[in-house]
Protein backbone atom coordinates (compact mmCIF):
# COMPACT_ATOMS: atom_id res chain seq x y z
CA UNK A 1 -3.35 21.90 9.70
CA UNK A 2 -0.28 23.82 9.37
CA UNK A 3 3.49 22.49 9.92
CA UNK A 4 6.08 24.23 11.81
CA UNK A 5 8.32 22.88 9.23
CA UNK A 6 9.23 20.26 6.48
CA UNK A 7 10.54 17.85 9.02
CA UNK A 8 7.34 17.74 10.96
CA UNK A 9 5.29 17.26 7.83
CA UNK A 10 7.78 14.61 7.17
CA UNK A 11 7.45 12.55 10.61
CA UNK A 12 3.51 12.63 10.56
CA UNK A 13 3.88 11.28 7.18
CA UNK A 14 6.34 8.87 8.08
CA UNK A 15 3.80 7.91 11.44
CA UNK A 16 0.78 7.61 9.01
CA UNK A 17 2.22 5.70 6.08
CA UNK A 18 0.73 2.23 6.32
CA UNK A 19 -1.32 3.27 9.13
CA UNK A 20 -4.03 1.78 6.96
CA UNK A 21 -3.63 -1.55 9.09
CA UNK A 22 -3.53 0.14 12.20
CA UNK A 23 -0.22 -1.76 12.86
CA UNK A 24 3.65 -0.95 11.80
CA UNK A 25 5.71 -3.34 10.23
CA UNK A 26 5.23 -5.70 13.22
CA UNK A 27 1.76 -6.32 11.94
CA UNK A 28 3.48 -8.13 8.59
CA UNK A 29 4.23 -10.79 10.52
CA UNK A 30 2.70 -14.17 9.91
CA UNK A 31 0.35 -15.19 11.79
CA UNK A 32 -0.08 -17.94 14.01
CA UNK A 33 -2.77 -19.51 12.08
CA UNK A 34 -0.60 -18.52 9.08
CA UNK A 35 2.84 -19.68 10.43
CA UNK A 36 0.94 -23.17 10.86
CA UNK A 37 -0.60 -22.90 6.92
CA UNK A 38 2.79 -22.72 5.78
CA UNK A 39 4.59 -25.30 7.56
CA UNK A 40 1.77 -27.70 6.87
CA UNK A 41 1.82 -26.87 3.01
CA UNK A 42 5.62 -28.14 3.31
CA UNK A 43 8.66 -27.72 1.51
CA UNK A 44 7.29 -28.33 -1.79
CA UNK A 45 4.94 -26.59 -2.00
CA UNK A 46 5.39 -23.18 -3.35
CA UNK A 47 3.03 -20.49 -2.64
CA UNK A 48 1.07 -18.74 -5.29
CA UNK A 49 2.86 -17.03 -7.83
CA UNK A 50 2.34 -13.18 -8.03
CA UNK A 51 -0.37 -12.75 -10.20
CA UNK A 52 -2.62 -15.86 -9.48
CA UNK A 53 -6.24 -15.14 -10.27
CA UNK A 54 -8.00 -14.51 -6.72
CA UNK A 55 -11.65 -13.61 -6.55
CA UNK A 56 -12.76 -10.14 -7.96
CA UNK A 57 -9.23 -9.69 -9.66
CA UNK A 58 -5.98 -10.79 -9.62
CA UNK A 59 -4.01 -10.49 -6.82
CA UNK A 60 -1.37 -7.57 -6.53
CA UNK A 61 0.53 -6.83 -3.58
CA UNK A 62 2.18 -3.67 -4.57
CA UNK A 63 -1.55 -1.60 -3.80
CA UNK A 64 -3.01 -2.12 -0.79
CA UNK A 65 -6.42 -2.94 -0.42
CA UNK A 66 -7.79 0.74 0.27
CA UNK A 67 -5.47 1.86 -2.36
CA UNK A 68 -1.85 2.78 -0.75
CA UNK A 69 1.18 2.07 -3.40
CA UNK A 70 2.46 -0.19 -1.03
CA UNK A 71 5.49 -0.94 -3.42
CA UNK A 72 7.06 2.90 -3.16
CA UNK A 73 5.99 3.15 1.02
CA UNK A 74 9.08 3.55 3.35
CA UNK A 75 8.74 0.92 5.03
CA UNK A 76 7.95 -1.21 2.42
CA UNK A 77 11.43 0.07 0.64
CA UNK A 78 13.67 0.98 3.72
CA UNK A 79 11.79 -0.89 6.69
CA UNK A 80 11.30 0.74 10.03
CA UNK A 81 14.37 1.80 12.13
CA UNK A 82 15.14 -1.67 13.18
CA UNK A 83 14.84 -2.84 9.76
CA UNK A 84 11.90 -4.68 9.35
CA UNK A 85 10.16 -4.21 5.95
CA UNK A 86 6.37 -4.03 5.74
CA UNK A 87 5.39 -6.55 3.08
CA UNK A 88 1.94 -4.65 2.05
CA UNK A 89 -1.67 -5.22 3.65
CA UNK A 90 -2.06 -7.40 0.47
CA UNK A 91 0.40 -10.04 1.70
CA UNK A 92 -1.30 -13.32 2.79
CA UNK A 93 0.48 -13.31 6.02
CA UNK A 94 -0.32 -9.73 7.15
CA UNK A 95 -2.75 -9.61 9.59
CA UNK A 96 -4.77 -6.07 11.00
CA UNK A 97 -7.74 -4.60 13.06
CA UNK A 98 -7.97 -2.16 10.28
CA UNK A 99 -11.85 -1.63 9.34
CA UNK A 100 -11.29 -1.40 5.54
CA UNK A 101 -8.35 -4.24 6.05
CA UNK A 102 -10.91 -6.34 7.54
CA UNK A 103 -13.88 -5.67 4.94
CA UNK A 104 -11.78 -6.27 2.00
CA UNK A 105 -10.44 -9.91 3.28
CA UNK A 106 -14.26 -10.42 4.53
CA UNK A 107 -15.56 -9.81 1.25
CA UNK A 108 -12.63 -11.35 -0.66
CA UNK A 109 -11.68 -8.23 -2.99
CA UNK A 110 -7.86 -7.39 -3.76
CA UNK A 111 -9.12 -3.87 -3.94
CA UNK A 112 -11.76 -1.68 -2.33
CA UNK A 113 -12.54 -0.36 -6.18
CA UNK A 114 -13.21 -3.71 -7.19
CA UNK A 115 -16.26 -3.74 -4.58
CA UNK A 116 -19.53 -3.30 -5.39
CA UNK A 117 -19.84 -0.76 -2.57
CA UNK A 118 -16.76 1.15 -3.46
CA UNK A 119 -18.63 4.31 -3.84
CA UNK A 120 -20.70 4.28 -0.74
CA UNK A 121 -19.08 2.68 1.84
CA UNK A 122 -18.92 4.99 4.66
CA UNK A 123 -15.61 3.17 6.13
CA UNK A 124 -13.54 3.89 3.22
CA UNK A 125 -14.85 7.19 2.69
CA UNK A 126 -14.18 8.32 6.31
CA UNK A 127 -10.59 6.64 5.86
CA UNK A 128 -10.16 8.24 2.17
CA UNK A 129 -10.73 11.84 3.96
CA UNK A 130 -7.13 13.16 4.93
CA UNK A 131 -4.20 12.69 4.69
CA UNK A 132 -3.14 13.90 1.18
CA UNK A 133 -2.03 10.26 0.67
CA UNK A 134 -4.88 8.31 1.64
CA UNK A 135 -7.03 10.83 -0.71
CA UNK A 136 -4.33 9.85 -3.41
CA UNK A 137 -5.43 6.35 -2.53
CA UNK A 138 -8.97 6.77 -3.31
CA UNK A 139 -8.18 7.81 -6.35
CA UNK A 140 -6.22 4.92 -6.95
CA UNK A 141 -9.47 2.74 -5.91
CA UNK A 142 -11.46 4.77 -8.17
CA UNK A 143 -8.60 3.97 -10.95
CA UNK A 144 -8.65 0.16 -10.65
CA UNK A 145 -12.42 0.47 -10.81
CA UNK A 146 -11.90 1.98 -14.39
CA UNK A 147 -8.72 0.48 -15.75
CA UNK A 148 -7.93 -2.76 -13.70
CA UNK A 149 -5.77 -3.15 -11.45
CA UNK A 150 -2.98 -4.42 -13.26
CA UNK A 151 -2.90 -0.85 -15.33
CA UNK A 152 -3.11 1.12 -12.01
CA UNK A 153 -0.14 -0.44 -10.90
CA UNK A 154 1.82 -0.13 -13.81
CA UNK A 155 0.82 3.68 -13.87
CA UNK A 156 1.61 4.22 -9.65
CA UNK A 157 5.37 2.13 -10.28
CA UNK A 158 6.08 4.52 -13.59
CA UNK A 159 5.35 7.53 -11.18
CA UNK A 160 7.39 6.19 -8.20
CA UNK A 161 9.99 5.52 -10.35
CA UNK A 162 13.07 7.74 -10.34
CA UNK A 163 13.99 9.17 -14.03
CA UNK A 164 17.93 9.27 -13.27
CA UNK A 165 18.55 6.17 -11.58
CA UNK A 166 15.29 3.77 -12.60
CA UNK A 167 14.92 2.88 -9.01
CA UNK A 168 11.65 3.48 -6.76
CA UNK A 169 11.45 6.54 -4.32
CA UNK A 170 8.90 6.57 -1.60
CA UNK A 171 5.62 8.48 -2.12
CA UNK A 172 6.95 10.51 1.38
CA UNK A 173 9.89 12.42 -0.33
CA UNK A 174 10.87 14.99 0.32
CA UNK A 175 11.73 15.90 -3.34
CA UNK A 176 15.15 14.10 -4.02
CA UNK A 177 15.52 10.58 -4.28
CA UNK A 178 16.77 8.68 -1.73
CA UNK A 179 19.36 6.58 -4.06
CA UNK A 180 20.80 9.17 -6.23
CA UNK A 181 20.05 12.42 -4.83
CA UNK A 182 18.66 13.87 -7.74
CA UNK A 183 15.09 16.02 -7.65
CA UNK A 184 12.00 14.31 -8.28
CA UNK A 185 8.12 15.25 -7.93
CA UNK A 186 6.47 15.03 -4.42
CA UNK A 187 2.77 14.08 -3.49
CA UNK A 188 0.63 16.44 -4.70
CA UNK A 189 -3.12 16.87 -5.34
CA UNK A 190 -2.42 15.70 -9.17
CA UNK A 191 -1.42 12.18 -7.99
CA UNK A 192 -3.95 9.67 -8.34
């Protein structure tokens, strides 16, 4: 598919980033259910801490189930235009009609890689397929399959991490960061 220009690339980017759930930012909403799981847990109690074992792996909201770097996603970083931030399809009040959103929480994984049917499960593959970044994401699946999770992440947040100012960039640059300015490597086939 060719693009008239950069700023075309850049909106259908910008429309497909965390199009993995099928809904915007709205989507990272709590709940109903989940509003009334909170308020019943109370004051006092604190949610899990970030890193609490879950089943098949710890949990790690900065990669999204299928394998998005949520933490370095636009709206995760920036929020959408009326400033909502997404909060990552890994968050326990986000809530989606996404197939591979819906198969991961079914079958309790933190990652698709972690699944036993990571390499032949026809809804992932078909979602893997194109965009550049969702390819980018299998390879992240395929990486948490080898190395853990844990060292995945570590690797994605050294990569989205800008070299002059030590702050993250989203993977959608256009090849400067967005807090200093200065040049710094955009998707590419080598990610991943």
């Amino acid at each position: 598919m060719g693009y008239v220009n950069n700023a075309s690339r850049r909106r259908f980017i910008a429309n497909c980033m965390c199009a993995a759930c099928a809904h915007r930012v709205c989507a990272a909403q709590p709940s109903a259910r989940n509003v009334r799981r909170l308020k019943e847990a109370g004051p006092d109690q604190k949610p899990p801490a970030h890193g609490t074992p879950a089943p098949q792996g710890k949990k790690n909201m900065e990669i999204a189930f299928c394998g998005i770097f949520c933490a370095a996603c636009e709206l995760h970083l920036k929020g959408n235009k009326d400033g909502k931030k997404c909060k990552g399809c890994t968050h326990p009040s986000m809530e989606s009609k996404c197939a591979v959103f819906l198969c991961a929480k079914e079958k309790k994984v933190v990652n698709c890689g972690l699944c036993d049917s990571f390499e032949s499960c026809e809804k992932l593959i078909k979602h893997h397929e194109k965009p550049l970044y969702r390819q980018v994401a299998r390879r992240t699946c395929a990486r948490v399959k080898k190395d853990g999770l844990a060292a995945a992440a570590a690797e994605l947040k050294t990569r989205w991490t800008c070299a002059a100012c030590g702050k993250l960039f989203p993977w959608n640059t256009t090849g400067t960061c967005p807090h200093c300015g200065k040049q710094v490597a955009v998707l590419s086939e080598k990610d991943g």
